[in-house]
C-alpha atoms as a PDB file:
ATOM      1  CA  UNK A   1      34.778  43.450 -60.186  1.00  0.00           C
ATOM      2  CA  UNK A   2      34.485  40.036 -61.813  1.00  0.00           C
ATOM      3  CA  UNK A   3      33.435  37.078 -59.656  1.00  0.00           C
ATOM      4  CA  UNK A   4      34.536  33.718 -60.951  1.00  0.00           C
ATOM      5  CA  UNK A   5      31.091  31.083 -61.553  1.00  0.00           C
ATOM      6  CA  UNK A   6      32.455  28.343 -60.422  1.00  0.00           C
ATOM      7  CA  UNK A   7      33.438  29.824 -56.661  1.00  0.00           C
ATOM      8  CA  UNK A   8      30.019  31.092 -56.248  1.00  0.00           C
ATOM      9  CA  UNK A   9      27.787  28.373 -56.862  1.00  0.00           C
ATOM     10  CA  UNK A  10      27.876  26.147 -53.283  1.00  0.00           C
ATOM     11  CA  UNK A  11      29.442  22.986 -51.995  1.00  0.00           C
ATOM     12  CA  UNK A  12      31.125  20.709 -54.791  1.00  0.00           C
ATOM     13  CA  UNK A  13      30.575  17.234 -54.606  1.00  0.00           C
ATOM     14  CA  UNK A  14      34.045  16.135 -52.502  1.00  0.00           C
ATOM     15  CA  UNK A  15      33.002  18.525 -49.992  1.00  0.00           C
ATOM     16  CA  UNK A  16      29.644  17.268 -49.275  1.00  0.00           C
ATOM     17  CA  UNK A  17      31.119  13.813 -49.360  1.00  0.00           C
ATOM     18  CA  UNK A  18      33.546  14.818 -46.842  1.00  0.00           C
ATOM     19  CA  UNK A  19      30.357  16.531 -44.719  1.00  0.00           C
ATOM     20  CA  UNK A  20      28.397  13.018 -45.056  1.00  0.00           C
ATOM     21  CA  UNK A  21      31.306  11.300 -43.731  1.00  0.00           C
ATOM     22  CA  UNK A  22      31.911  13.262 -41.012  1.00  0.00           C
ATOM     23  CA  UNK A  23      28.336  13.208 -39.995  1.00  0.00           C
ATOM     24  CA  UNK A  24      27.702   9.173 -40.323  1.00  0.00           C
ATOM     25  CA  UNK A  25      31.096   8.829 -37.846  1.00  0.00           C
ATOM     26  CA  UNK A  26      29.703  11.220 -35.328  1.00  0.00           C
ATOM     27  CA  UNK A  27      26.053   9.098 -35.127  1.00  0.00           C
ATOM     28  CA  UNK A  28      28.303   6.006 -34.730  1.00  0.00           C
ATOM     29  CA  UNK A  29      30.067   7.444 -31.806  1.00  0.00           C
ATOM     30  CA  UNK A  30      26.759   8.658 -30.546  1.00  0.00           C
ATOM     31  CA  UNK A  31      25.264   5.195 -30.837  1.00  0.00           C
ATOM     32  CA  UNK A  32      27.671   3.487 -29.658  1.00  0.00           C
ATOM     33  CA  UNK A  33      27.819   6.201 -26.305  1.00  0.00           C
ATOM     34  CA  UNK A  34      24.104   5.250 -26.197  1.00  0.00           C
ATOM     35  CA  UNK A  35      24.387   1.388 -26.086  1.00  0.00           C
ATOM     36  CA  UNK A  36      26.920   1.833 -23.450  1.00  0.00           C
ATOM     37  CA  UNK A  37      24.694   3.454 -21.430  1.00  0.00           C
ATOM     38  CA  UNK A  38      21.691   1.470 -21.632  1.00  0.00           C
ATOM     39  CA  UNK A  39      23.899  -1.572 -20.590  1.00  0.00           C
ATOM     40  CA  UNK A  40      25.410   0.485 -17.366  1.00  0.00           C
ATOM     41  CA  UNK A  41      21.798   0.854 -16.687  1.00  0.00           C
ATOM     42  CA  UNK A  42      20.678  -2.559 -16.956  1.00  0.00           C
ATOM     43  CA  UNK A  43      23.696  -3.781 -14.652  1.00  0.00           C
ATOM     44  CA  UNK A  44      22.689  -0.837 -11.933  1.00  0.00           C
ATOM     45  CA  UNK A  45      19.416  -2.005 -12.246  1.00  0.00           C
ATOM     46  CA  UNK A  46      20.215  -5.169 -11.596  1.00  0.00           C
ATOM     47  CA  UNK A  47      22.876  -4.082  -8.287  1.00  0.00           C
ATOM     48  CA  UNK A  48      20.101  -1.798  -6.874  1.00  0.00           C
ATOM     49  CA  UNK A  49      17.726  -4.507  -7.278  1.00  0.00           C
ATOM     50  CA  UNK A  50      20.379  -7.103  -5.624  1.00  0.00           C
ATOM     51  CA  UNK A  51      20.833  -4.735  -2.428  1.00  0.00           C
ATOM     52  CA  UNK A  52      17.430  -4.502  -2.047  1.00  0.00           C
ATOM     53  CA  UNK A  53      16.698  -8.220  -1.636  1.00  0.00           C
ATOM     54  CA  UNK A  54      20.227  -8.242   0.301  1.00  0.00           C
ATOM     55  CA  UNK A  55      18.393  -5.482   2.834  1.00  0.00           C
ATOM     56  CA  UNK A  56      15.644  -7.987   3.034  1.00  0.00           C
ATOM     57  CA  UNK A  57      16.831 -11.159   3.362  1.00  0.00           C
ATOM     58  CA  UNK A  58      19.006  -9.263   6.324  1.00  0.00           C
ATOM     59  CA  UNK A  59      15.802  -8.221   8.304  1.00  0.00           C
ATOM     60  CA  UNK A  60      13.988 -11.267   7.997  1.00  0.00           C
ATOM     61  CA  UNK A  61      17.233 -12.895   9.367  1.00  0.00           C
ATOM     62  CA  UNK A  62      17.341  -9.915  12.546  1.00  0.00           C
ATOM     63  CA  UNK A  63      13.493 -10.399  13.062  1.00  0.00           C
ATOM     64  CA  UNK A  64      13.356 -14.453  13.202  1.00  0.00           C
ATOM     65  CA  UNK A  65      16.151 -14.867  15.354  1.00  0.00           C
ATOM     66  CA  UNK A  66      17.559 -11.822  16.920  1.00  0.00           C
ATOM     67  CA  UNK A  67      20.427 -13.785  17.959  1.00  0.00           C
ATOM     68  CA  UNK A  68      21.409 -15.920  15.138  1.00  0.00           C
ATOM     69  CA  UNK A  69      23.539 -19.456  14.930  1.00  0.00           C
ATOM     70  CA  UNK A  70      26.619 -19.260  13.458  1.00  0.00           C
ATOM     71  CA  UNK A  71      26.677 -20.996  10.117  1.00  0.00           C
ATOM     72  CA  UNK A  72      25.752 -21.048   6.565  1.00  0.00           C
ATOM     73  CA  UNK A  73      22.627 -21.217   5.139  1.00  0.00           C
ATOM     74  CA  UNK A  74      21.477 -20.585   1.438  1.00  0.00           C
ATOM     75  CA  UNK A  75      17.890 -20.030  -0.624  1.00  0.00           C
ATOM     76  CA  UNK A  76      16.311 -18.863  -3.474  1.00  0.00           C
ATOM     77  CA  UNK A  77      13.730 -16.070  -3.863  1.00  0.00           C
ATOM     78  CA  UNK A  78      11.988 -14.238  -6.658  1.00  0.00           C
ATOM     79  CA  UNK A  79      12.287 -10.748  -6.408  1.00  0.00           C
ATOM     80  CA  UNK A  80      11.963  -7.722  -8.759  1.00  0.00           C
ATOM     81  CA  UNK A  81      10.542  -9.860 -11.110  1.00  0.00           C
ATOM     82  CA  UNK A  82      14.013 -12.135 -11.212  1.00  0.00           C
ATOM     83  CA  UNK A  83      14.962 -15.284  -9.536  1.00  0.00           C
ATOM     84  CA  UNK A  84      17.906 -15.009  -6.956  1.00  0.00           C
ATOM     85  CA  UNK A  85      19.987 -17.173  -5.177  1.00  0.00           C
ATOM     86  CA  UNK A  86      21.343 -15.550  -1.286  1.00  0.00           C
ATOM     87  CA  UNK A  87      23.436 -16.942   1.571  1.00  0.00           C
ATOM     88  CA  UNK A  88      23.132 -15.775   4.419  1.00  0.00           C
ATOM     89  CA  UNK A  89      26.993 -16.163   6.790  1.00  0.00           C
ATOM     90  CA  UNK A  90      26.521 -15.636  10.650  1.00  0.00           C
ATOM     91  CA  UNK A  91      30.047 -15.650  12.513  1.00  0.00           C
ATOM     92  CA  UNK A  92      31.072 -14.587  16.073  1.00  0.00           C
ATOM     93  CA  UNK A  93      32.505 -11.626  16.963  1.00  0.00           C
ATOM     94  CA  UNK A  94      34.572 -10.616  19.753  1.00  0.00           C
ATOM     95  CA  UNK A  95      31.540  -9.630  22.187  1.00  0.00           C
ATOM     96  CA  UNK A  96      30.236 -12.773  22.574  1.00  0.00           C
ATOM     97  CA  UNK A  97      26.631 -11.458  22.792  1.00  0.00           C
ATOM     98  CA  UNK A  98      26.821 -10.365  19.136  1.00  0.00           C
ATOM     99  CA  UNK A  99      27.058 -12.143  15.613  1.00  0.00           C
ATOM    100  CA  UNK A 100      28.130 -10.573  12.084  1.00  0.00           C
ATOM    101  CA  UNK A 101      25.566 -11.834   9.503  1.00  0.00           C
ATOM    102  CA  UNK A 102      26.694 -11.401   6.107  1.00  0.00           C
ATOM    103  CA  UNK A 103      24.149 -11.085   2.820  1.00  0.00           C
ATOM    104  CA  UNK A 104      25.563 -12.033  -0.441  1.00  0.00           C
ATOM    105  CA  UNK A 105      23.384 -12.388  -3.851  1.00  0.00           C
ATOM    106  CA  UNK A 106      23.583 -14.102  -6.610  1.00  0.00           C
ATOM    107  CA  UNK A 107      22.495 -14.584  -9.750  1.00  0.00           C
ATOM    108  CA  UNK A 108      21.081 -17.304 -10.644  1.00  0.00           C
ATOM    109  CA  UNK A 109      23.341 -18.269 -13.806  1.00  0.00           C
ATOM    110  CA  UNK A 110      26.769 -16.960 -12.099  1.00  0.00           C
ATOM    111  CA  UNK A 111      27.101 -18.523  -8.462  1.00  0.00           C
ATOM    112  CA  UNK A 112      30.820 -17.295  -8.001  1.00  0.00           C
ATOM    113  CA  UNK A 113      30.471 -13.947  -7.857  1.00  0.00           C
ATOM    114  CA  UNK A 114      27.822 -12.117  -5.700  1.00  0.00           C
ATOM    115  CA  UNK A 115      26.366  -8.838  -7.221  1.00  0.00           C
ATOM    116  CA  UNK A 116      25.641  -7.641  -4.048  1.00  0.00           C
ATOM    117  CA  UNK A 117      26.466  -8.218  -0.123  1.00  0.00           C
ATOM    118  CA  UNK A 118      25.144  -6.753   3.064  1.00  0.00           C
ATOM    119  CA  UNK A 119      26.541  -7.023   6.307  1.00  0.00           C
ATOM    120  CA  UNK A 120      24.478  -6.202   9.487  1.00  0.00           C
ATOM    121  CA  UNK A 121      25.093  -7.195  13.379  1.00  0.00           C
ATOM    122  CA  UNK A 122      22.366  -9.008  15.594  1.00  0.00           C
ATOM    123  CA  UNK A 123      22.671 -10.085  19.080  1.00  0.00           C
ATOM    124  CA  UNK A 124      21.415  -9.604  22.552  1.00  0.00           C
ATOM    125  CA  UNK A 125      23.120  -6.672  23.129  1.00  0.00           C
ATOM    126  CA  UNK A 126      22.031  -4.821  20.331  1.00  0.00           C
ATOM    127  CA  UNK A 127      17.755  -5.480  21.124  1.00  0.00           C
ATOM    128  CA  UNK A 128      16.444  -2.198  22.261  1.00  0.00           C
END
């Protein structure tokens, strides 16, 4: 039985062309995946960070004045290693012996949109 040379010596050039192709278009996919990711993490870094300060900002409100004022008031705080911008929103309720205090925090550079907001209840009612 007579084997042809040219069948058995290995890849020909085309086909390791094609290979090298192939190869450099899955590591840009991969790459890509991977940038993806690390911003996702960087933004959940920065949420988890936001609640955190929300959390705060929320018990230091409860523990000053147990029953707040309604109204608005705002400040900044560095926290996590990043300067924030909060507001903290008391309203009424319906039982007029609690208030709904709402957390919301900012970024510094983007004041419209709050990465993260907290909302907690305080009043007489709810002291144990």
């Amino acid at each position: 039985m007579c084997v042809d040379a040219r069948h058995s010596r290995g890849f020909t050039l085309l086909e390791v062309l094609v290979a090298l192709l192939v190869l450099a278009l899955a590591l840009l996919a991969l790459s890509r995946t991977a940038a993806n990711q690390v911003d996702a993490f960087g933004a959940m870094r920065e949420r988890t960070i936001a609640g955190w300060l929300a959390a705060d900002v929320l018990a230091q409100t409860k523990l000053a004045t147990p029953f707040p004022a309604t109204g608005t008031n705002d400040g900044r705080r560095r926290f996590g290693g990043r300067d924030w911008r909060y507001e903290v929103v008391v309203q009424g309720t319906p039982v007029a012996s609690i208030r709904r205090i709402d957390v919301h925090v900012y970024a510094p550079d983007d004041p419209k949109s709050p990465i993260a907001t907290l909302t907690g209840f305080g009043g007489q009612d709810l002291q144990q």
